[in-house]
N, C-alpha and C. Protein backbone atom coordinates (compact mmCIF):
# COMPACT_ATOMS: atom_id res chain seq x y z
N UNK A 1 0.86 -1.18 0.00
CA UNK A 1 0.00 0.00 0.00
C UNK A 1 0.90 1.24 0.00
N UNK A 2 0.59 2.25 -1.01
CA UNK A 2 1.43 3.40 -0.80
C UNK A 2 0.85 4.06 0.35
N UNK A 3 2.65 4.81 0.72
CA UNK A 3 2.37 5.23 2.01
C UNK A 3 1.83 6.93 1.86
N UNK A 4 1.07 7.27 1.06
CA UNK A 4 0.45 8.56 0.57
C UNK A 4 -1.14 7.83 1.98
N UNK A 5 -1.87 6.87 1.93
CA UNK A 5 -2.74 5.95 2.39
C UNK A 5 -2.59 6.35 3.93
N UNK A 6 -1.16 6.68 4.35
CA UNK A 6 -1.20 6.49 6.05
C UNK A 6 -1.26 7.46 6.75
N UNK A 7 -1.95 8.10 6.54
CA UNK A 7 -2.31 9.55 6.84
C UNK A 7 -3.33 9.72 8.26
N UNK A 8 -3.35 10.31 9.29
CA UNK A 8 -3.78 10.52 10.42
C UNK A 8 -5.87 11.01 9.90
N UNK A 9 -5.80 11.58 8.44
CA UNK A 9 -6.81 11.92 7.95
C UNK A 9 -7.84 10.57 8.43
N UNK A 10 -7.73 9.56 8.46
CA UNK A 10 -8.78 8.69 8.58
C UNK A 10 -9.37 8.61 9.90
N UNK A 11 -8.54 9.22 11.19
CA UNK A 11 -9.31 9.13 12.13
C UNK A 11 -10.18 10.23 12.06
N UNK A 12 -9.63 11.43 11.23
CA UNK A 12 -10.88 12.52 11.96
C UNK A 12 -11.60 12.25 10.77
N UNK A 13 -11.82 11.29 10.01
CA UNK A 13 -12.93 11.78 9.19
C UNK A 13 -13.68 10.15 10.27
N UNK A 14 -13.40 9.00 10.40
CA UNK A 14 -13.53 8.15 11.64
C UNK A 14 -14.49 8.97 12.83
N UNK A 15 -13.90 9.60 13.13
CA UNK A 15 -14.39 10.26 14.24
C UNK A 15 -15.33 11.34 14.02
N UNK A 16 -16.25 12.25 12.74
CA UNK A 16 -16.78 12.83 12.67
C UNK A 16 -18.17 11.83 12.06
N UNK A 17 -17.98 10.66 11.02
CA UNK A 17 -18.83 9.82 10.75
C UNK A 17 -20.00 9.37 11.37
N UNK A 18 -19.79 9.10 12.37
CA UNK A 18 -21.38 8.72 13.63
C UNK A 18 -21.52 9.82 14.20
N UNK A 19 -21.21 11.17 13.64
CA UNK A 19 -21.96 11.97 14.51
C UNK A 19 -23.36 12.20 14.32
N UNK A 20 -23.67 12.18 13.19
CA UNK A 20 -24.88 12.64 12.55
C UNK A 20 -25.85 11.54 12.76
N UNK A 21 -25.75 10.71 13.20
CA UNK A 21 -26.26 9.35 13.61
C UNK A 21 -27.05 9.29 15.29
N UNK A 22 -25.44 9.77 15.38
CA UNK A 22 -25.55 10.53 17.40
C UNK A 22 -26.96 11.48 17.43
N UNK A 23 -26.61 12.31 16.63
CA UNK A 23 -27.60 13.98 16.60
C UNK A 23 -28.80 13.05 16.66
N UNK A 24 -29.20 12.46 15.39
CA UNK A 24 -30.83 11.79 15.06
C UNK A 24 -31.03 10.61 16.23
N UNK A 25 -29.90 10.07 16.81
CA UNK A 25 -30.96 9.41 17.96
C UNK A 25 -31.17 10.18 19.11
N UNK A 26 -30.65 11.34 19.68
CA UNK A 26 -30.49 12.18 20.59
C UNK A 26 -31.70 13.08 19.98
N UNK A 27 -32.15 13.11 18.78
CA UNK A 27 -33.49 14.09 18.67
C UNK A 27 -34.50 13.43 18.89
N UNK A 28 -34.68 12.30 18.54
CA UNK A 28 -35.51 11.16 19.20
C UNK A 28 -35.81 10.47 20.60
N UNK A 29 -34.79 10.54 21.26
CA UNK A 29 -34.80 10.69 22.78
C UNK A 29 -35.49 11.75 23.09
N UNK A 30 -34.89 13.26 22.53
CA UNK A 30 -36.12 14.27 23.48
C UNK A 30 -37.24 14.55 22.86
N UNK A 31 -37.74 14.00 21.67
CA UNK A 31 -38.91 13.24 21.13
C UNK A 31 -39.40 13.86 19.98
N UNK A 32 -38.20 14.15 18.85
CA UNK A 32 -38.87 15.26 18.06
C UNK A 32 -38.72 13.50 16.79
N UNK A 33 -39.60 14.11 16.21
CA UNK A 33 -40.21 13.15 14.85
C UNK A 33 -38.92 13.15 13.81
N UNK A 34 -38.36 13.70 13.79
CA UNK A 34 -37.30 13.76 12.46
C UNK A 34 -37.19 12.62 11.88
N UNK A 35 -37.13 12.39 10.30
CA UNK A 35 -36.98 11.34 9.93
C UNK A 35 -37.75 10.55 9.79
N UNK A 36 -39.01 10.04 10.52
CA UNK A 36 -39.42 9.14 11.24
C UNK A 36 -40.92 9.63 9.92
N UNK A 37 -41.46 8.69 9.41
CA UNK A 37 -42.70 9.23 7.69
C UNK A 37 -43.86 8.25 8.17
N UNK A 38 -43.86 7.54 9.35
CA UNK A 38 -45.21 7.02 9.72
C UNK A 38 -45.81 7.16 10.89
N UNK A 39 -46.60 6.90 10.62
CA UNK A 39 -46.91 7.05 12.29
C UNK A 39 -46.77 5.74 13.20
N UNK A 40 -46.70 4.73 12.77
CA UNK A 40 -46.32 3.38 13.62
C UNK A 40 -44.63 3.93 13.83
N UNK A 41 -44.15 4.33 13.21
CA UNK A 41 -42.50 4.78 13.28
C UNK A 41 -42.53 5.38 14.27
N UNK A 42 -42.74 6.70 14.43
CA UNK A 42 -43.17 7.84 16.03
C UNK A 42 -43.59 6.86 17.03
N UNK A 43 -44.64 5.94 16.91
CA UNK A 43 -44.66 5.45 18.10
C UNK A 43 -44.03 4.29 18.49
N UNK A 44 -43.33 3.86 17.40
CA UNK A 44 -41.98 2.82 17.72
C UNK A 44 -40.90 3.36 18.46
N UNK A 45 -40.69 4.49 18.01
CA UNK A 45 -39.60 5.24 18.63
C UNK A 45 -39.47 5.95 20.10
N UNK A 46 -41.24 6.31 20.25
CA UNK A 46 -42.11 6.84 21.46
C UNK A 46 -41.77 5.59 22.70
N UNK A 47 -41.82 4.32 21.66
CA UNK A 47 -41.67 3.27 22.67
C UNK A 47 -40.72 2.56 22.85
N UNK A 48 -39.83 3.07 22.44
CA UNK A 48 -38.40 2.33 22.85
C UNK A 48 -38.00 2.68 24.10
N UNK A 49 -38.57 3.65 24.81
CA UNK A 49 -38.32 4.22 26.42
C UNK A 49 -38.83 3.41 27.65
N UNK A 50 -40.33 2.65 26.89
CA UNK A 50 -40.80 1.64 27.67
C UNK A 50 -39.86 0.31 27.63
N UNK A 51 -39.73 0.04 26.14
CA UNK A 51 -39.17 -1.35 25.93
C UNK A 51 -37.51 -1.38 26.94
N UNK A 52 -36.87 0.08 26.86
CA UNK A 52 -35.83 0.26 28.29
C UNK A 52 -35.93 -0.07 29.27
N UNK A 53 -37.55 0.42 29.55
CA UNK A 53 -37.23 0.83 31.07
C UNK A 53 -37.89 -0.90 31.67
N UNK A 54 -38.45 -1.74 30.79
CA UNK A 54 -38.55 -3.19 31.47
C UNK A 54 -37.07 -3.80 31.27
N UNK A 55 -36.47 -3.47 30.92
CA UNK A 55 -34.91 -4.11 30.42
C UNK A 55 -34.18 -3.70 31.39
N UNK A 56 -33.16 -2.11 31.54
CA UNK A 56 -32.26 -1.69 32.26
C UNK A 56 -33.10 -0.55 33.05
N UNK A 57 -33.02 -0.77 33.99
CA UNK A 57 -33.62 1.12 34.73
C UNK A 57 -32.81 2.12 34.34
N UNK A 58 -31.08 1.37 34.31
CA UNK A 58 -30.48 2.93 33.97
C UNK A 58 -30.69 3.61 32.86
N UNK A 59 -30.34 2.51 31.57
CA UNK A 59 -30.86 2.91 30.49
C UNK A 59 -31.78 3.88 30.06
N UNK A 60 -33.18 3.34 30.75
CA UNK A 60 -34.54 4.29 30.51
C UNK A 60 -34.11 5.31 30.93
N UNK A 61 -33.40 5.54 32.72
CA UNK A 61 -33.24 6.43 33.48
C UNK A 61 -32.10 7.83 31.71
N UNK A 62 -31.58 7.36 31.57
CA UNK A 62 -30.69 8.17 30.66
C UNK A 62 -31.88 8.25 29.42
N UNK A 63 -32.11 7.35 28.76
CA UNK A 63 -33.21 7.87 27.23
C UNK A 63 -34.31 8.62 27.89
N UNK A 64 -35.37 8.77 29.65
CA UNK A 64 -36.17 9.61 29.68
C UNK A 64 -35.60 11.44 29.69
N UNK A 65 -34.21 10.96 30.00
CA UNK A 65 -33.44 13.02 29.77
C UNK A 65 -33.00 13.40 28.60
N UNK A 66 -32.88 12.34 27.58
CA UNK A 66 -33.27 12.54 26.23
C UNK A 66 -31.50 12.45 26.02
N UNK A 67 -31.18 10.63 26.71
CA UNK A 67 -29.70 10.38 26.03
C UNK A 67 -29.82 8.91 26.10
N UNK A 68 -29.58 8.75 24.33
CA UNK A 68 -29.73 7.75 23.96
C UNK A 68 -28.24 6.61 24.27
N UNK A 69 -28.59 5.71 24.69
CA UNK A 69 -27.52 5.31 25.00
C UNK A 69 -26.33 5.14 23.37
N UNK A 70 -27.49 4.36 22.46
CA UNK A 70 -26.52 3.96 20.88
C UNK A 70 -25.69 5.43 20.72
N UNK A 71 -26.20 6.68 20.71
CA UNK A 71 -25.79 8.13 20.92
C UNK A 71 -23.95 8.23 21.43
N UNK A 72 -24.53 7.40 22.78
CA UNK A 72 -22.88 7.48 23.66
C UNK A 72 -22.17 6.37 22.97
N UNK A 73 -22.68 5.23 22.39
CA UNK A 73 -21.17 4.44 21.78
C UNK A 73 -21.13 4.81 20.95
N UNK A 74 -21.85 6.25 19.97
CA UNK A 74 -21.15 6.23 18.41
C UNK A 74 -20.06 7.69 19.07
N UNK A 75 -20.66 8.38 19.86
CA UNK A 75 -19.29 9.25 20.81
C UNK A 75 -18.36 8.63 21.48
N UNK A 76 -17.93 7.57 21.37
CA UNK A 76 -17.29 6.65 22.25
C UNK A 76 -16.69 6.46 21.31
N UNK A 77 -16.90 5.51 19.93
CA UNK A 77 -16.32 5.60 18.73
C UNK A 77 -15.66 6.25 18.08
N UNK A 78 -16.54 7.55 18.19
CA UNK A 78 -15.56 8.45 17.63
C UNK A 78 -14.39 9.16 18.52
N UNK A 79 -14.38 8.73 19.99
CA UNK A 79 -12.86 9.11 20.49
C UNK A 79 -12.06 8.21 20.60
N UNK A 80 -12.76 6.64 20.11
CA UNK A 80 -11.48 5.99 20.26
C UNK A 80 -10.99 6.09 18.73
N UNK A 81 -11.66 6.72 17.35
CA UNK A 81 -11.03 7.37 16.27
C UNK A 81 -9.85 8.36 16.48
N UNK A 82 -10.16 9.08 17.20
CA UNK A 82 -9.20 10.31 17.68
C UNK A 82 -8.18 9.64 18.28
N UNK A 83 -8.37 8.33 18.98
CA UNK A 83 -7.55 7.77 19.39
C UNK A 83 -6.20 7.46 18.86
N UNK A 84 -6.51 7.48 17.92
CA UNK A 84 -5.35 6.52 16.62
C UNK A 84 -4.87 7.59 15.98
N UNK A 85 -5.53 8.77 16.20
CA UNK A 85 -4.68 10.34 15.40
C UNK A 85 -3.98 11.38 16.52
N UNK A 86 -4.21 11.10 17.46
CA UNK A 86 -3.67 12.22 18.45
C UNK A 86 -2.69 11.93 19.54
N UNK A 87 -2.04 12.47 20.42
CA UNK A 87 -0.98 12.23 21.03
C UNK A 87 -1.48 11.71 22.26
N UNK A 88 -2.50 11.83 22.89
CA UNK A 88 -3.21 11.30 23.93
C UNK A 88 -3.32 9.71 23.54
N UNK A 89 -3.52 9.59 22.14
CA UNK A 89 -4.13 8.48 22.26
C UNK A 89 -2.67 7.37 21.96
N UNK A 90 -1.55 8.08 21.96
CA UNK A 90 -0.58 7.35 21.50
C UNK A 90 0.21 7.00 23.24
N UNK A 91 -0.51 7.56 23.83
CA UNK A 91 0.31 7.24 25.09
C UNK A 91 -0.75 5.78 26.01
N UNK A 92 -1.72 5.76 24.86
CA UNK A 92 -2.21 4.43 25.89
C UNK A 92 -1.83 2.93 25.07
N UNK A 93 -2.03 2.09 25.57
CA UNK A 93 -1.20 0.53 25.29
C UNK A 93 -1.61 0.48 23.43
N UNK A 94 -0.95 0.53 22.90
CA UNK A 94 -0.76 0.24 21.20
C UNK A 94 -1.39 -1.00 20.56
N UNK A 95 -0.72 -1.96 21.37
CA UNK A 95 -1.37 -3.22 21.18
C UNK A 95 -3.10 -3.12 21.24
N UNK A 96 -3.67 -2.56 22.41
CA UNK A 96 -5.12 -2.71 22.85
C UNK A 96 -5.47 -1.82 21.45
N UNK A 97 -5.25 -0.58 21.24
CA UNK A 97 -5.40 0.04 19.88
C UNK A 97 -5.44 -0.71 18.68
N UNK A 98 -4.51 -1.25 18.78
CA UNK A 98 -4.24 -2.12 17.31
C UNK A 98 -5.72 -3.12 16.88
N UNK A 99 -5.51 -4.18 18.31
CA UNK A 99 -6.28 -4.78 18.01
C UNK A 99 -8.16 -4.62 17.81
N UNK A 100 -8.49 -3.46 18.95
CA UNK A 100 -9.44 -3.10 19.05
C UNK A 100 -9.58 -2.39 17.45
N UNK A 101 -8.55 -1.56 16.96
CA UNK A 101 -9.21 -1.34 15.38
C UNK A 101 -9.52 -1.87 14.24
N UNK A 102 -8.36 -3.02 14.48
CA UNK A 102 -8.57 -4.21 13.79
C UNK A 102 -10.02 -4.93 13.28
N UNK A 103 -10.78 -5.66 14.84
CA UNK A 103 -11.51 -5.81 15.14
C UNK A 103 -13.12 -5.32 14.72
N UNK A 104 -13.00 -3.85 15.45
CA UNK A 104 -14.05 -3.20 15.21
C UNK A 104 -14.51 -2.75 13.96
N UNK A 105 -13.37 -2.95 13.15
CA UNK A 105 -12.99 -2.05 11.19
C UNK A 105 -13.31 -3.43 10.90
N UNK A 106 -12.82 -4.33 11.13
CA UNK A 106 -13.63 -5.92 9.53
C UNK A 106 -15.06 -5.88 10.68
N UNK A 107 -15.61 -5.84 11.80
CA UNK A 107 -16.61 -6.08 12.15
C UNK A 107 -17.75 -5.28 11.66
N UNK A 108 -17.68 -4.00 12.01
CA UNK A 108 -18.38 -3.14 11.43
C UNK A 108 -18.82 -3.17 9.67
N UNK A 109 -17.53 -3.27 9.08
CA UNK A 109 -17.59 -3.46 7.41
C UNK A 109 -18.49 -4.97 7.20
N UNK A 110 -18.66 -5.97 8.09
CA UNK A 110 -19.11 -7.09 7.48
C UNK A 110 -20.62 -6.37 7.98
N UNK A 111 -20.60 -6.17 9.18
CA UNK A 111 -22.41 -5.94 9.49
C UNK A 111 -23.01 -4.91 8.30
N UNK A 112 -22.45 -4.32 7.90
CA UNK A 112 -22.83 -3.38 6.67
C UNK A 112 -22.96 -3.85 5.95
N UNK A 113 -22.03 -5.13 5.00
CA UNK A 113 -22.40 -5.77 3.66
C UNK A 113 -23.52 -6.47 4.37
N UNK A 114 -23.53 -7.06 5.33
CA UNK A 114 -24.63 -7.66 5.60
C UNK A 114 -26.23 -7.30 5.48
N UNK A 115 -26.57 -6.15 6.09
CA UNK A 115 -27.19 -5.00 5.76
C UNK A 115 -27.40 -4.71 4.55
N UNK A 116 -26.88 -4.16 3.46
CA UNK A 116 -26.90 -4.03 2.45
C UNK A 116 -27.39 -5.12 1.41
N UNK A 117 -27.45 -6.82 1.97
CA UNK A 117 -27.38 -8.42 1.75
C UNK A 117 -29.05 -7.87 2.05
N UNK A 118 -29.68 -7.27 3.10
CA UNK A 118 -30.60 -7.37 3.76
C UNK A 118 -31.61 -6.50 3.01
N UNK A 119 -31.14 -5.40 2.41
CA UNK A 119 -31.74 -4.20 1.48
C UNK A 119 -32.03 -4.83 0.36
N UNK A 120 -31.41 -5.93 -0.27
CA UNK A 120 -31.13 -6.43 -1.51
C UNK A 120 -32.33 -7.39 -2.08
N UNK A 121 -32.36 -7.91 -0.61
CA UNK A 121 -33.78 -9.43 -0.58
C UNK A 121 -32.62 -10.65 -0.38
N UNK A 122 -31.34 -10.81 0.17
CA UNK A 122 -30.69 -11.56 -0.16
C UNK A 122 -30.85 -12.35 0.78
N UNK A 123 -30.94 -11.70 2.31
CA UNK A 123 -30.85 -12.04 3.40
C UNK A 123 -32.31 -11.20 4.43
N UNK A 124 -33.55 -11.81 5.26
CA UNK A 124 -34.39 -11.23 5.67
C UNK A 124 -34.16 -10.25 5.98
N UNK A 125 -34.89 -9.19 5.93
CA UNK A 125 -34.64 -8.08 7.35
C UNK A 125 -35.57 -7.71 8.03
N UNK A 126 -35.76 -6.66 8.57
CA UNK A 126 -36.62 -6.45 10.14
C UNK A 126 -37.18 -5.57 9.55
N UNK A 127 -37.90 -4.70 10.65
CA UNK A 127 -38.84 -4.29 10.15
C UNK A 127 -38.04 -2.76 9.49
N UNK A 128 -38.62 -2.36 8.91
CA UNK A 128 -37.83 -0.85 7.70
C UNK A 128 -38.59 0.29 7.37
N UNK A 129 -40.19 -0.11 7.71
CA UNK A 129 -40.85 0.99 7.45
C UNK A 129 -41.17 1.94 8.22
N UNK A 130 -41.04 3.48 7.55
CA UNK A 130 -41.35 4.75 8.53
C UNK A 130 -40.12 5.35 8.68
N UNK A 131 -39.39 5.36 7.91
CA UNK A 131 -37.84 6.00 7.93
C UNK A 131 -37.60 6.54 6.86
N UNK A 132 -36.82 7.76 7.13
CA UNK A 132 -37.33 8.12 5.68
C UNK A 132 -35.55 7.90 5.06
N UNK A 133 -35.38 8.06 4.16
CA UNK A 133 -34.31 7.34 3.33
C UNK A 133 -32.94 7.62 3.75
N UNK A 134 -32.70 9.27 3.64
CA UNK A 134 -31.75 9.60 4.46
C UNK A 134 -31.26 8.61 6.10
N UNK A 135 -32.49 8.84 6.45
CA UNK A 135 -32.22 7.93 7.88
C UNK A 135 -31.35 6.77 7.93
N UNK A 136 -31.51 6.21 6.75
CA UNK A 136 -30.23 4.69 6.79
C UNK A 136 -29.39 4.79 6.27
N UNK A 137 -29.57 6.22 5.41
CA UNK A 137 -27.63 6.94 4.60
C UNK A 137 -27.33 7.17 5.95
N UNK A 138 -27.63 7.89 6.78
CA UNK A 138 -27.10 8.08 8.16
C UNK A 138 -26.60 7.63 8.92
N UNK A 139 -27.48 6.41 9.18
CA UNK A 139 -27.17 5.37 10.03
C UNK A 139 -26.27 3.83 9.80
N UNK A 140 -26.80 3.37 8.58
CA UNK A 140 -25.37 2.63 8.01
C UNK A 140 -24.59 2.91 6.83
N UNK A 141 -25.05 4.20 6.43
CA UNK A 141 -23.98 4.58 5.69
C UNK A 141 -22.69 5.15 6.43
N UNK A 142 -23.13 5.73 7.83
CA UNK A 142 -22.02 6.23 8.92
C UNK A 142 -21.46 4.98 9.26
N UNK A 143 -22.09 4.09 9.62
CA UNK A 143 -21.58 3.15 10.84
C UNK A 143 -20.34 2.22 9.20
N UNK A 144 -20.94 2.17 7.66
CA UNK A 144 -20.34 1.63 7.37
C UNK A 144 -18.63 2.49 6.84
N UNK A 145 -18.51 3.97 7.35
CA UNK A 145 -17.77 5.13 6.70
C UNK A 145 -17.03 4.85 7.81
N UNK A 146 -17.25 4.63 9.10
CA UNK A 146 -16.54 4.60 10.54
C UNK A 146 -15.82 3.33 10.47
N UNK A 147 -16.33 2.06 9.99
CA UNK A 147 -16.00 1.06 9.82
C UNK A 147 -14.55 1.34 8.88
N UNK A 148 -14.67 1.62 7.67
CA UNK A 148 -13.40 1.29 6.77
C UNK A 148 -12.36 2.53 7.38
N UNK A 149 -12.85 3.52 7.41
CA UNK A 149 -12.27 4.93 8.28
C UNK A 149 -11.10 4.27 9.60
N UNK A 150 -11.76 3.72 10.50
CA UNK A 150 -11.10 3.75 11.46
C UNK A 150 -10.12 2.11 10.90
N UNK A 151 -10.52 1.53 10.45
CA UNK A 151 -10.14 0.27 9.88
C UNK A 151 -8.47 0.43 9.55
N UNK A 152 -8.24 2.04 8.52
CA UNK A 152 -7.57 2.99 7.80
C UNK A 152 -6.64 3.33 8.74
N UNK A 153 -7.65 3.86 9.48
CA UNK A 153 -6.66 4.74 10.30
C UNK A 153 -5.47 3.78 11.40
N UNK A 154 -6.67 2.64 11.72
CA UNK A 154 -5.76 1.08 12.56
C UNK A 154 -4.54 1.19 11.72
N UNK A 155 -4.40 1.02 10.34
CA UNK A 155 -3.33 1.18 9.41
C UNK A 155 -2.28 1.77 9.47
N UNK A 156 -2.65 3.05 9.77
CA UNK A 156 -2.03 4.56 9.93
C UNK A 156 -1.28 4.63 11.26
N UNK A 157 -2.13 3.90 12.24
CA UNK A 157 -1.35 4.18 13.47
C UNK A 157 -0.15 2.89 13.11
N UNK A 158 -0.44 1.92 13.05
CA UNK A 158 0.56 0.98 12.78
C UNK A 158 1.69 1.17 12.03
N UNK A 159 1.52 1.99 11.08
CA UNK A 159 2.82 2.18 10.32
C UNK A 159 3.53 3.99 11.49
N UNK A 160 2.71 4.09 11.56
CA UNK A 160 3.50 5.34 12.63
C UNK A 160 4.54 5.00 13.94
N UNK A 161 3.24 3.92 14.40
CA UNK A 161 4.31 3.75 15.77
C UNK A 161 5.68 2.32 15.22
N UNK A 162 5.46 1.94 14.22
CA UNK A 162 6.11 1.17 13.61
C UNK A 162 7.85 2.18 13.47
N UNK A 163 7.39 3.24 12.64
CA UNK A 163 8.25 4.52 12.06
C UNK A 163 8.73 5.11 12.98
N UNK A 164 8.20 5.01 14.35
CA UNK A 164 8.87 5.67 15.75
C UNK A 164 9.38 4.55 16.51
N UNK A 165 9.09 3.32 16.31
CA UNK A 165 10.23 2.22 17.29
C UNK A 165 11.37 2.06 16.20
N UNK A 166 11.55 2.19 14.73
CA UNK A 166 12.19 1.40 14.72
C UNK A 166 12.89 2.61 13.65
């Protein structure tokens, strides 16, 4: 791979990818309709606070102040993106980095072709209606941009700290 490829660029574009993902479930937590073209959709979404709060109390306890938990791991995501571009993130264990990007970059990229397997008729999918189109450019078009992004950037850090041990 030319080394034009190993560029720190992949975490921040990594790390800006699920934001917009973040925003639309965090507008949905404090209960605004965005997105959302049915009305079984609004009240799917109305009721994901119940379907919480028989599951985790904390959970609900956080989606009734209008914070979605999926919200905090795609912000979580995107700092362990930053992770792999910034000097903070070069001072924590390399290895755990490595592998965790490794990992999370072919995992993420397969649940997406998968997905996409699922859009196709190839493979069932769940339920889809009441969203309006954008909503799944958003949502796995991010999760699949974060996927190869940070995948990249796993790359990037590897040949860096590679270029500084040796």
């Amino acid at each position: 791979m030319s080394l034009q490829y190993f560029t720190k660029g992949w975490g921040y574009v990594a790390a800006f990818a699920l934001l917009p993902y973040a925003i639309v479930k965090s507008l949905w937590a404090w209960g605004s309709t965005v997105g959302l073209t049915t009305k079984q959709a609004v009240q799917d979404v109305a009721g994901f606070g119940i379907t919480l709060k028989e599951g985790s109390a904390f959970l609900y306890t956080l989606y009734t102040i209008g914070i979605d938990f999926t919200a905090i791991l795609a912000i979580l995501a995107s700092l362990f993106a930053l992770a792999l571009v910034t000097s903070w993130g070069e001072k924590l264990p390399k290895w755990l980095l490595i592998i965790a990007g490794w990992s999370v970059g072919v995992l993420t990229v397969l649940i997406s072709f998968l997905t996409v397997l699922q859009f196709l008729g190839v493979l069932p999918k769940g339920y889809t209606e009441g969203f309006a189109i954008w909503v799944y450019i958003v949502t796995y078009g991010g999760l699949f941009l974060w996927g190869v992004t940070v995948f990249m950037a796993t790359l990037s850090f590897q040949h860096r700290m590679k270029k500084i041990a040796g």
